[in-house]
C-alpha atoms as a PDB file:
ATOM      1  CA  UNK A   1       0.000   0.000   0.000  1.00  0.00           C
ATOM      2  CA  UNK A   2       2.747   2.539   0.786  1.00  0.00           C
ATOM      3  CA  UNK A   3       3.277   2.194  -3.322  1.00  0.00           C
ATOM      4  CA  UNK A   4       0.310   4.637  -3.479  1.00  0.00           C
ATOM      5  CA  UNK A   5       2.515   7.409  -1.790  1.00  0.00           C
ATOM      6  CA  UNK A   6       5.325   9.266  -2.880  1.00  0.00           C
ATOM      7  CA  UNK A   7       7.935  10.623  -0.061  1.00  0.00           C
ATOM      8  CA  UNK A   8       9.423  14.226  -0.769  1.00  0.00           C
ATOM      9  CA  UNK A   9      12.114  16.618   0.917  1.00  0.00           C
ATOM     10  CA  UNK A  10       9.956  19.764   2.319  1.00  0.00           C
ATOM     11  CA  UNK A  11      12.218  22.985   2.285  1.00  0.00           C
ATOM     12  CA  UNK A  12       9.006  25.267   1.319  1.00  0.00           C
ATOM     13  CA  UNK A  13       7.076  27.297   3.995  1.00  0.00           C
ATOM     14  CA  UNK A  14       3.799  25.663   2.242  1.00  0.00           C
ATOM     15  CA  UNK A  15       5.100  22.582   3.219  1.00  0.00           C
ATOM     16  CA  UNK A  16       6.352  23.552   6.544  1.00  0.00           C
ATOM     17  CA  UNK A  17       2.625  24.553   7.235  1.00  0.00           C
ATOM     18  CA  UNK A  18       0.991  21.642   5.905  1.00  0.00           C
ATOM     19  CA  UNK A  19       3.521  19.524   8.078  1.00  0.00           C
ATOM     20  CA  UNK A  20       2.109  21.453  10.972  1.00  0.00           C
ATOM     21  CA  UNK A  21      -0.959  20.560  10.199  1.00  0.00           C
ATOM     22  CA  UNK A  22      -0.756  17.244  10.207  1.00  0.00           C
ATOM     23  CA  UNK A  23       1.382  17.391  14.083  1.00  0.00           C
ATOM     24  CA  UNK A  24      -2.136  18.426  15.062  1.00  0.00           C
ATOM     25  CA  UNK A  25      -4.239  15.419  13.326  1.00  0.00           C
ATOM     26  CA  UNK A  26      -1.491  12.729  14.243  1.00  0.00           C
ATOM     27  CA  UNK A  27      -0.892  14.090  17.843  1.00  0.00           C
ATOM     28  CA  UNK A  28      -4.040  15.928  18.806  1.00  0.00           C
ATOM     29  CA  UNK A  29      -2.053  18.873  19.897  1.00  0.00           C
ATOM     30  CA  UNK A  30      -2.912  22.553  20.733  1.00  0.00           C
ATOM     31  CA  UNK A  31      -0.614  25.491  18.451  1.00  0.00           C
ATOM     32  CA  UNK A  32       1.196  26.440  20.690  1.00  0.00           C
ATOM     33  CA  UNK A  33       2.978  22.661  20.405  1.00  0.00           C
ATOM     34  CA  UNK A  34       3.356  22.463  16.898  1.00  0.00           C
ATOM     35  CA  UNK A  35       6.873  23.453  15.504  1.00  0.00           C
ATOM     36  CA  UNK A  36       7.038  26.219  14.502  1.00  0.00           C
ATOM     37  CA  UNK A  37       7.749  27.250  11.010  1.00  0.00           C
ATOM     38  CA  UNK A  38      10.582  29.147  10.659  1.00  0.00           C
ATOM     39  CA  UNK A  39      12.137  25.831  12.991  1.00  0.00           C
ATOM     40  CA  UNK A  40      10.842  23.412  10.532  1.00  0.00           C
ATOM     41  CA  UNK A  41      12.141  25.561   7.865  1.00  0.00           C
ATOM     42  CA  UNK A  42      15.581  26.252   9.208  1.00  0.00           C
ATOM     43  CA  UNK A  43      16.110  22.261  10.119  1.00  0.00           C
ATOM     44  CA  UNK A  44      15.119  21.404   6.663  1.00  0.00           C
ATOM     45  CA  UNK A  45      18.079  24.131   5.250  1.00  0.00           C
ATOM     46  CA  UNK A  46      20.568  22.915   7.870  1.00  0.00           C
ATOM     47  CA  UNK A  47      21.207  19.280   7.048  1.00  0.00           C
ATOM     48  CA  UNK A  48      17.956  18.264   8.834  1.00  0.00           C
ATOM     49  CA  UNK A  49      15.591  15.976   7.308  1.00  0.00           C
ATOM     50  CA  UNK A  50      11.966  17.421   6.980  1.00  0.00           C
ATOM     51  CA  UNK A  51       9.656  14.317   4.599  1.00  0.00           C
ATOM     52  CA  UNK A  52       6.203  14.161   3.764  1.00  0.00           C
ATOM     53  CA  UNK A  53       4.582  11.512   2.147  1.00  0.00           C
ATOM     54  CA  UNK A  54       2.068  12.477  -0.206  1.00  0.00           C
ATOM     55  CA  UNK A  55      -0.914  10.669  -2.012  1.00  0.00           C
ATOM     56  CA  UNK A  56      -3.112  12.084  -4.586  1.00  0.00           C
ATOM     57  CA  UNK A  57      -6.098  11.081  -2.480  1.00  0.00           C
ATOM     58  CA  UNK A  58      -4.522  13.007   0.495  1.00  0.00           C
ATOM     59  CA  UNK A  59      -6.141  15.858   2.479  1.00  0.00           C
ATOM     60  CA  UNK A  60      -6.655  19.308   0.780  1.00  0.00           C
ATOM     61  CA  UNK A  61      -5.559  20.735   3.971  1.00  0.00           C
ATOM     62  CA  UNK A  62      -2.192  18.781   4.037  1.00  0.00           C
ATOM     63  CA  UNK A  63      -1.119  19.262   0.534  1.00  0.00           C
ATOM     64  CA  UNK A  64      -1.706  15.951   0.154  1.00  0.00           C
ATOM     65  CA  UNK A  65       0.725  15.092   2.935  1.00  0.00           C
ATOM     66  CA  UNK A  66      -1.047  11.735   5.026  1.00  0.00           C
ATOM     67  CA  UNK A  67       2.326  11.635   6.969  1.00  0.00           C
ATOM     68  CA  UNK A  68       5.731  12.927   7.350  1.00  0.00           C
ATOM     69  CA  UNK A  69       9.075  12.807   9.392  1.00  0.00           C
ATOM     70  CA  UNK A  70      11.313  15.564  11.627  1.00  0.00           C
ATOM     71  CA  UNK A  71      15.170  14.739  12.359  1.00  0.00           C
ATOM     72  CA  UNK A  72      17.802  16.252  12.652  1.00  0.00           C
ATOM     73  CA  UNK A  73      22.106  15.725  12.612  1.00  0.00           C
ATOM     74  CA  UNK A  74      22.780  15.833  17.075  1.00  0.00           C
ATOM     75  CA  UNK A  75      25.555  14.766  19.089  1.00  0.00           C
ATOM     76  CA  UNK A  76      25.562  12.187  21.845  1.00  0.00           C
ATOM     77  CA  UNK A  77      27.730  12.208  24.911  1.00  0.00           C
ATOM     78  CA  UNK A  78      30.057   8.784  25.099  1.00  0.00           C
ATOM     79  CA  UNK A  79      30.979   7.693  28.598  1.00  0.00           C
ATOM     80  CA  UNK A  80      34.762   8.759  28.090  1.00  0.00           C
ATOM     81  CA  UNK A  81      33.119  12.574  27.877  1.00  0.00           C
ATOM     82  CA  UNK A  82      33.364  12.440  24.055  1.00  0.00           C
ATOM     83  CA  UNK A  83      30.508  13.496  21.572  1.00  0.00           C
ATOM     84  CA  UNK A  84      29.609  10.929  18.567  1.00  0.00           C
ATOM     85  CA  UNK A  85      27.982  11.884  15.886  1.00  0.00           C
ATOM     86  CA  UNK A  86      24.186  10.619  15.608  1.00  0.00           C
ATOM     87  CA  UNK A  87      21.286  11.410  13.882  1.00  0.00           C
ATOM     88  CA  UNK A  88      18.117  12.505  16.160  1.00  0.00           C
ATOM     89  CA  UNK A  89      14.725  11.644  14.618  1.00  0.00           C
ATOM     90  CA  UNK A  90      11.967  13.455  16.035  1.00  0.00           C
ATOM     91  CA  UNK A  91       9.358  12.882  15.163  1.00  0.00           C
ATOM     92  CA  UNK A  92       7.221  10.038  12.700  1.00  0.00           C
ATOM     93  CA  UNK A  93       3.518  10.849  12.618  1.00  0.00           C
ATOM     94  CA  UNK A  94       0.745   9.085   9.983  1.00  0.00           C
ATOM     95  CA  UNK A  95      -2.562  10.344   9.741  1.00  0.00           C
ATOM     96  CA  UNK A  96      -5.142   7.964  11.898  1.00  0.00           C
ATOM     97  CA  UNK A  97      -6.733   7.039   7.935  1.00  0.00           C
ATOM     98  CA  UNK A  98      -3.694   6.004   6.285  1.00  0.00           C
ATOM     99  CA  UNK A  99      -2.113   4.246   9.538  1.00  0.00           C
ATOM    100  CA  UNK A 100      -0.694   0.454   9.361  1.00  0.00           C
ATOM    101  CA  UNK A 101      -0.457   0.720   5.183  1.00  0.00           C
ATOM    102  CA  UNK A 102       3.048   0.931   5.314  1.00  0.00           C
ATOM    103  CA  UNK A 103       3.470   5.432   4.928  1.00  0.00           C
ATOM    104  CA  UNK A 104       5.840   5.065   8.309  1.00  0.00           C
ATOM    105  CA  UNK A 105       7.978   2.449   6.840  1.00  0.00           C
ATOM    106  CA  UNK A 106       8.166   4.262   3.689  1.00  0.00           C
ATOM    107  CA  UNK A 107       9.236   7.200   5.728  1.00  0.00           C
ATOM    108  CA  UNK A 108      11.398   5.644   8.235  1.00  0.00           C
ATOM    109  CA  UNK A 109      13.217   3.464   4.915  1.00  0.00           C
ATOM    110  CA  UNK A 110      13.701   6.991   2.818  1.00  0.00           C
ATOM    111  CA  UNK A 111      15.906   8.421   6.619  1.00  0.00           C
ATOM    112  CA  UNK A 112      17.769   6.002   6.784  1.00  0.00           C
ATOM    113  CA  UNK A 113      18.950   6.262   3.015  1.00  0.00           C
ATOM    114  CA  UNK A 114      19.104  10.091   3.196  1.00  0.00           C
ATOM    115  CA  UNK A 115      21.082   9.817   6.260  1.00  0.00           C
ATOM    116  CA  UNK A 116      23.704   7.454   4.892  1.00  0.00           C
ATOM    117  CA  UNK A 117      23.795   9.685   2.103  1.00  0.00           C
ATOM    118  CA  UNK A 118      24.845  12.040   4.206  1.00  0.00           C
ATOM    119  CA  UNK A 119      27.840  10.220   5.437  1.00  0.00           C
ATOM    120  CA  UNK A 120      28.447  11.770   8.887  1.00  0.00           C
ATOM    121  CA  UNK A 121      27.152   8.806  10.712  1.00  0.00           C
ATOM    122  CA  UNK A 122      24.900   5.659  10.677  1.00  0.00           C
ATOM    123  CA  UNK A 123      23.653   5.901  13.880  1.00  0.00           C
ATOM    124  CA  UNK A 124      20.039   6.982  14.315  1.00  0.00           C
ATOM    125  CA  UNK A 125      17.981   7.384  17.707  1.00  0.00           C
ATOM    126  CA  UNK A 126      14.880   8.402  18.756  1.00  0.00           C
ATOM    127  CA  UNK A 127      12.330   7.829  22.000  1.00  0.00           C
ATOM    128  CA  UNK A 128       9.012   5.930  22.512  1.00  0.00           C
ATOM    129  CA  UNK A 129       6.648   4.827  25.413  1.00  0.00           C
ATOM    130  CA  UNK A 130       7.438   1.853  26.039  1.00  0.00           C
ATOM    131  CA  UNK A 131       3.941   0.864  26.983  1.00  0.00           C
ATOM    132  CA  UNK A 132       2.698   1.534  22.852  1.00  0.00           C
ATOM    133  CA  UNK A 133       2.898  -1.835  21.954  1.00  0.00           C
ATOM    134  CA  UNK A 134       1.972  -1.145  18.633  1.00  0.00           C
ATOM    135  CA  UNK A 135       5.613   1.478  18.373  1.00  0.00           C
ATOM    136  CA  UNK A 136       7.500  -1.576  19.790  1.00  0.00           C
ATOM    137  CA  UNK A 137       6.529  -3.555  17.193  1.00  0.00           C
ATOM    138  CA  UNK A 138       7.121  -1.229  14.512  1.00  0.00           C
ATOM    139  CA  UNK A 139      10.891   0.245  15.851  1.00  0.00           C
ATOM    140  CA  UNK A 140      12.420  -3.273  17.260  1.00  0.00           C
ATOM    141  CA  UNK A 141      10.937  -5.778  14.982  1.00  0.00           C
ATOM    142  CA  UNK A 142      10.283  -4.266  11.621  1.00  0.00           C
ATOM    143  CA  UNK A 143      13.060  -1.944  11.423  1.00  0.00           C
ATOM    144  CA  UNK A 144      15.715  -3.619  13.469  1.00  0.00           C
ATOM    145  CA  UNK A 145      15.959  -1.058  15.761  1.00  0.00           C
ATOM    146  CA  UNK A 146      17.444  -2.015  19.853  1.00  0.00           C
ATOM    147  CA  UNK A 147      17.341  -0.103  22.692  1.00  0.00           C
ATOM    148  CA  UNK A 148      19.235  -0.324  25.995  1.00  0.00           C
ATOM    149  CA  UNK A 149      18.160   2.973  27.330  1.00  0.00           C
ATOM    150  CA  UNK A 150      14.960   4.118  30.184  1.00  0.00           C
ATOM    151  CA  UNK A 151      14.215   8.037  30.345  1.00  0.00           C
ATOM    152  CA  UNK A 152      12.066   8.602  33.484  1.00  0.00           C
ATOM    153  CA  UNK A 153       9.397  11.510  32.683  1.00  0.00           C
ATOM    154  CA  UNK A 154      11.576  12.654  29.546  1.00  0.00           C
ATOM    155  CA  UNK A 155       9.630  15.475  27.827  1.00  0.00           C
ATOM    156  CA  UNK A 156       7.812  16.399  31.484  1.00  0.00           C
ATOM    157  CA  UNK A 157       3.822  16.855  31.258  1.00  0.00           C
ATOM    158  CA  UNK A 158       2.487  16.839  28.252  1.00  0.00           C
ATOM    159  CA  UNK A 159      -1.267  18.360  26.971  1.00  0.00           C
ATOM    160  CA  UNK A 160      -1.462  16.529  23.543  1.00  0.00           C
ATOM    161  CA  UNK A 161      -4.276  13.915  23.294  1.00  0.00           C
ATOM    162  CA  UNK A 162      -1.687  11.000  23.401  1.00  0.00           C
ATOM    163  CA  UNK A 163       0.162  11.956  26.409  1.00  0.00           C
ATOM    164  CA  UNK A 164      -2.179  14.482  28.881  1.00  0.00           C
ATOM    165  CA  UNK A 165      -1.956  13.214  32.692  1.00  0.00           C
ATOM    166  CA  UNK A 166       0.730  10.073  32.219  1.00  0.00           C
ATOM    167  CA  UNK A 167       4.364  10.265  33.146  1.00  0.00           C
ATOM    168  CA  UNK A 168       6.058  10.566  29.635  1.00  0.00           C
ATOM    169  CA  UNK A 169       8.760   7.673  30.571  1.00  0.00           C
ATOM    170  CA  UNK A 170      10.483   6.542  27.204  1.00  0.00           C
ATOM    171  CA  UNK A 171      12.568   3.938  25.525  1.00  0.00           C
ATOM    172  CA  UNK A 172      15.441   5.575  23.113  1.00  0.00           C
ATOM    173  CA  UNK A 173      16.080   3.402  20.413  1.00  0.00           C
ATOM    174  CA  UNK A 174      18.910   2.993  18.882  1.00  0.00           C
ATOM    175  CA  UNK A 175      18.840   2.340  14.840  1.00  0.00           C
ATOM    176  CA  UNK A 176      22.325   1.289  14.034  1.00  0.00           C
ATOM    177  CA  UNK A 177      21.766   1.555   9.860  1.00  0.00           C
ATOM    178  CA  UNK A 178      24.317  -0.647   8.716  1.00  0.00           C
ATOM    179  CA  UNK A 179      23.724  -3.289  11.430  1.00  0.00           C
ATOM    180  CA  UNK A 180      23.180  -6.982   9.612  1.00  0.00           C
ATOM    181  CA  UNK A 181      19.679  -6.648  11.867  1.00  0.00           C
ATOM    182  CA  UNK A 182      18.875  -3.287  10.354  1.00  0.00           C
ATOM    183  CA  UNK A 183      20.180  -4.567   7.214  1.00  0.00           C
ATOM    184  CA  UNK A 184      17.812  -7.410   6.752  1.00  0.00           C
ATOM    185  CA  UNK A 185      14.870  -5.581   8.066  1.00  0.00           C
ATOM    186  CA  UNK A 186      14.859  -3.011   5.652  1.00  0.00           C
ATOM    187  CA  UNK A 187      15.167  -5.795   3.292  1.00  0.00           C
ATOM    188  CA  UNK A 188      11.971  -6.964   4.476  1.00  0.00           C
ATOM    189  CA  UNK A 189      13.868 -10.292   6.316  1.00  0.00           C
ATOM    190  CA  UNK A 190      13.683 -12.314   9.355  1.00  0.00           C
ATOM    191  CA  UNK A 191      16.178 -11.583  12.165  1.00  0.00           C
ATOM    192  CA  UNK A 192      14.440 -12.410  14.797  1.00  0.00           C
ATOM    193  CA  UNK A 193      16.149 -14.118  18.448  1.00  0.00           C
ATOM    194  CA  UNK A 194      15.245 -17.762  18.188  1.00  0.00           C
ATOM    195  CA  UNK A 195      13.492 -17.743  22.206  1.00  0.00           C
ATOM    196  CA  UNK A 196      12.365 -20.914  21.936  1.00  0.00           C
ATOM    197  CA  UNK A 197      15.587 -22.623  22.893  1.00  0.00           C
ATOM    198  CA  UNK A 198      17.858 -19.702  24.124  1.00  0.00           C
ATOM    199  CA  UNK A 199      16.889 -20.142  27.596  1.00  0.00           C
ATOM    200  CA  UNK A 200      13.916 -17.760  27.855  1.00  0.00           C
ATOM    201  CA  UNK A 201      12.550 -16.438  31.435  1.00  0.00           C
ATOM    202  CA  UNK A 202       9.488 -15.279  31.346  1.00  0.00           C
ATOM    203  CA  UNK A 203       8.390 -12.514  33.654  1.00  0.00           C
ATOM    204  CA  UNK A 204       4.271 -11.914  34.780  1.00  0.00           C
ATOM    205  CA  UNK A 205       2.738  -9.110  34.480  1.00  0.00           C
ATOM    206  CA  UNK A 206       0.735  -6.397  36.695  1.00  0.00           C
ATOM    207  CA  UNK A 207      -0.462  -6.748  39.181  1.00  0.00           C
ATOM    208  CA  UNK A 208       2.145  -9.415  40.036  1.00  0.00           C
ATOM    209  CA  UNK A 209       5.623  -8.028  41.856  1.00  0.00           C
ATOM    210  CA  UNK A 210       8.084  -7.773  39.136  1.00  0.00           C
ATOM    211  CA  UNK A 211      10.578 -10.471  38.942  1.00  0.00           C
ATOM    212  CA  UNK A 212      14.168  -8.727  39.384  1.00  0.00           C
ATOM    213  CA  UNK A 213      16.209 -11.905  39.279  1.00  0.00           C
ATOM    214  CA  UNK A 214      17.871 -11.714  35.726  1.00  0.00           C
ATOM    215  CA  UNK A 215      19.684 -15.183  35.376  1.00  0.00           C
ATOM    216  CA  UNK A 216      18.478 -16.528  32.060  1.00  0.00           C
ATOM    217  CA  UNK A 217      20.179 -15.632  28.283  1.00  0.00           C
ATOM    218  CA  UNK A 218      16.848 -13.930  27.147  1.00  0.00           C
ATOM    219  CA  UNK A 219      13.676 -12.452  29.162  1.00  0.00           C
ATOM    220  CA  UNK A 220      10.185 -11.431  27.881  1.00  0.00           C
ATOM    221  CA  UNK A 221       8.576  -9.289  29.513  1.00  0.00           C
ATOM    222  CA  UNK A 222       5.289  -8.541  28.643  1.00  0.00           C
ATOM    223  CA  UNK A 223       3.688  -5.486  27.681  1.00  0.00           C
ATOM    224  CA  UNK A 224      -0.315  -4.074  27.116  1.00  0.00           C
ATOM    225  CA  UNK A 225      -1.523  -5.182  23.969  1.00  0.00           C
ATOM    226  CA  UNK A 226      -3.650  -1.580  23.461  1.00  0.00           C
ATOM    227  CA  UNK A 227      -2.281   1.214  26.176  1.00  0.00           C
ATOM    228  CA  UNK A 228      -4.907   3.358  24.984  1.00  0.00           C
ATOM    229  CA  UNK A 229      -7.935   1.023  25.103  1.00  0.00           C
ATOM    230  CA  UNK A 230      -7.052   0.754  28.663  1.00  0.00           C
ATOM    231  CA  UNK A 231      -6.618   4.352  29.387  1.00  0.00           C
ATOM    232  CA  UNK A 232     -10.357   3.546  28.289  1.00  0.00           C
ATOM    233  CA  UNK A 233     -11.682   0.662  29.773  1.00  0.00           C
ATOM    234  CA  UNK A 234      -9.292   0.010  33.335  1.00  0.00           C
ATOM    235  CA  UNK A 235      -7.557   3.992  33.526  1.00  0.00           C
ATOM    236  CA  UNK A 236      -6.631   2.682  37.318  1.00  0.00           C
ATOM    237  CA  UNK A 237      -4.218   0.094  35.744  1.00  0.00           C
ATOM    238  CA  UNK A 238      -1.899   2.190  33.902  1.00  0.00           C
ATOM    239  CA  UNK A 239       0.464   3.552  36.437  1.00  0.00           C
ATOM    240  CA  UNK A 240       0.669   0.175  38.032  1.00  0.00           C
ATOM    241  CA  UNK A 241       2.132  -0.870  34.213  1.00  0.00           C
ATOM    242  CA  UNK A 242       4.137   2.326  34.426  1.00  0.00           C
ATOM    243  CA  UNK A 243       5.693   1.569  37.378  1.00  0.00           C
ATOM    244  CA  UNK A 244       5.946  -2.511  36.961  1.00  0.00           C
ATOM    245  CA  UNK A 245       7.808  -1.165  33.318  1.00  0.00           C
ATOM    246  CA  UNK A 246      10.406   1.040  35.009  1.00  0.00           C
ATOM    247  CA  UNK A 247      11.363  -1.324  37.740  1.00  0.00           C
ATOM    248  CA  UNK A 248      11.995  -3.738  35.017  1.00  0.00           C
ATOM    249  CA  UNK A 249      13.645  -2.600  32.427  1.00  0.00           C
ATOM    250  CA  UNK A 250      15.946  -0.186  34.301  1.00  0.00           C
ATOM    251  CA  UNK A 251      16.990  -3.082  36.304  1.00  0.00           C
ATOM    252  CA  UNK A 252      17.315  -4.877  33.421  1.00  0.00           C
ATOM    253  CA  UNK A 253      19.340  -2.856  31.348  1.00  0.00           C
ATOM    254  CA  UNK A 254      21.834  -2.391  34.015  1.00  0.00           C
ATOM    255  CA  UNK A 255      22.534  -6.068  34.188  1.00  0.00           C
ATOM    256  CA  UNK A 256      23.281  -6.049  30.880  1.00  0.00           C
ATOM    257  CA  UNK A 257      20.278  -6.884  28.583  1.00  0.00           C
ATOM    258  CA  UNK A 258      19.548  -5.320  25.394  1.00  0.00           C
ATOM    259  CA  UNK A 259      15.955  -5.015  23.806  1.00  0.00           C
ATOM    260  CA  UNK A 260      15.679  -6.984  20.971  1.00  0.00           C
ATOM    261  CA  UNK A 261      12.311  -7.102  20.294  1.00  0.00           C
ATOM    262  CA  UNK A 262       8.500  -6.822  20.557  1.00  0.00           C
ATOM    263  CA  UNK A 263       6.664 -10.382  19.855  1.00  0.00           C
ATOM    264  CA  UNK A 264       3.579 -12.441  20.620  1.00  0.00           C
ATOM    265  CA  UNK A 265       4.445 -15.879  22.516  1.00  0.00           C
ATOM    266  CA  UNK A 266       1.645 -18.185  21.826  1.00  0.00           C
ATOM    267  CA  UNK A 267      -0.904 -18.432  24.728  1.00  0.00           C
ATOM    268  CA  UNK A 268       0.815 -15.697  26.828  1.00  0.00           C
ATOM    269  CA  UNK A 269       0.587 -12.458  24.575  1.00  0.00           C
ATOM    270  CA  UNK A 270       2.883  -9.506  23.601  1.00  0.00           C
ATOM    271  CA  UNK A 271       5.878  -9.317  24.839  1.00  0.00           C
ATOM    272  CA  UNK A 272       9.336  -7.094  24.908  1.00  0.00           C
ATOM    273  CA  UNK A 273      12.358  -9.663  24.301  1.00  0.00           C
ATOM    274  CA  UNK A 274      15.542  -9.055  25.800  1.00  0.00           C
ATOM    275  CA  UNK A 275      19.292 -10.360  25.285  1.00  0.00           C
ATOM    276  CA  UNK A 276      21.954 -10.050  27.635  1.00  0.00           C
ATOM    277  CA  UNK A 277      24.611  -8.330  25.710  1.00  0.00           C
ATOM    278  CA  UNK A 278      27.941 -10.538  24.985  1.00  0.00           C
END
């Protein structure tokens, strides 16, 4: 389906604006927290990437544009106290009519070719909640991406329709483009961990006590299949999968596992699957 849209460069203002519009379709978000402009504009001039995806049955309002994608070249902080060069993708946003038809991928597919074009890094990272199933899915097991990282409360409240009275606790992920995983997912391959015989633990989730006794090669650990059908149907049960999330995977990641992906075990549902690093 993403053959039906074509993904373009913005530099224009007119695009800059219809880009804006579609931050507040995607993310249900006042002005005053779409990007402004002259930003967009200057980011797109400055060896940023600003993409749309257009299709000719697209919004009049958006140009055309049913989604698009903000990044930008950053610097990250190694643990000698040097900077690496990285690129920082912002932002990925669909419109809710043209979701799961493949626009992100196209998007996500035409970064990481611009940005080895670019040829200042191959590193790409960018931040999620880890309780979207749906985004773990999409940035660990379609595009090969890892992550190895917790941010408590990153961005601080937030007012936009996704994220309004929740703790905005993320996952960075870490898109290493020339990676053989990356490699074969954007060749549409297979790389997932074989869990079935690598000596999987398998933790419970909420409202059971999380498990923090890591001994086994790989752990799943599960997550909500919909996070915002239950902001719906059980809102009372969210922070307890907040909190059973953080103890989790911050423990985890300082014992040395790495993310690896986002699966569903038969009989026990979705889960996050993680590697303890060699």
């Amino acid at each position: 389906m993403a053959n039906s849209v074509e993904v373009r460069f913005i530099s224009d203002v007119a695009g800059c604006r219809h880009f804006q519009y579609l931050e507040q379709q995607v993310w249900q978000c006042a002005d005053l927290d779409v990007a402004p402009h002259h930003i967009l504009i200057t980011v797109a001039h400055h060896g940023g990437l600003l993409l749309g995806a257009y299709a000719a049955d697209g919004p009049v309002q958006s140009g055309g544009m049913v989604g698009g994608l903000l990044g930008w070249p950053g610097l990250s902080r190694q643990a000698d106290g040097s900077w690496r060069a990285k690129h920082c993708s912002h932002q990925v946003g669909v419109l809710p009519a043209w979701q799961r038809r493949g626009v992100a991928l196209a998007l996500k597919l035409a970064q990481r070719t611009a940005v080895l074009e670019q040829g200042t890094t191959d590193w790409v990272t960018w931040t999620y909640d880890p309780l979207r199933r749906a985004n773990g899915v999409f940035n660990l097991h379609r595009l090969g991406g890892t992550s190895c990282t917790y941010i408590r409360d990153f961005y601080g409240k937030l007012a936009d329709g996704l994220n309004a009275g929740a703790p905005t606790d993320r996952l960075q992920v870490d898109w290493r483009l020339q990676s053989p995983r990356v490699q074969a997912a954007a060749a549409g391959l297979n790389f997932a961990i074989d869990w079935q015989t690598a000596g999987l633990q398998r933790l419970l989730p909420p409202p059971h006590a999380p498990a923090l006794q890591f001994t086994a090669p790989v752990l799943a650990v599960p997550v909500p299949d919909d996070v915002d059908a239950l902001r719906v149907a059980a809102p009372k049960e969210l922070l307890p999968w907040r909190d059973y999330m953080r103890a989790v995977l911050e423990h985890a990641f300082a014992a040395g596992y790495v993310m690896q992906d986002c699966i569903a075990l038969p009989l026990h549902g979705w889960h996050y699957i993680l590697q303890r690093a060699a």
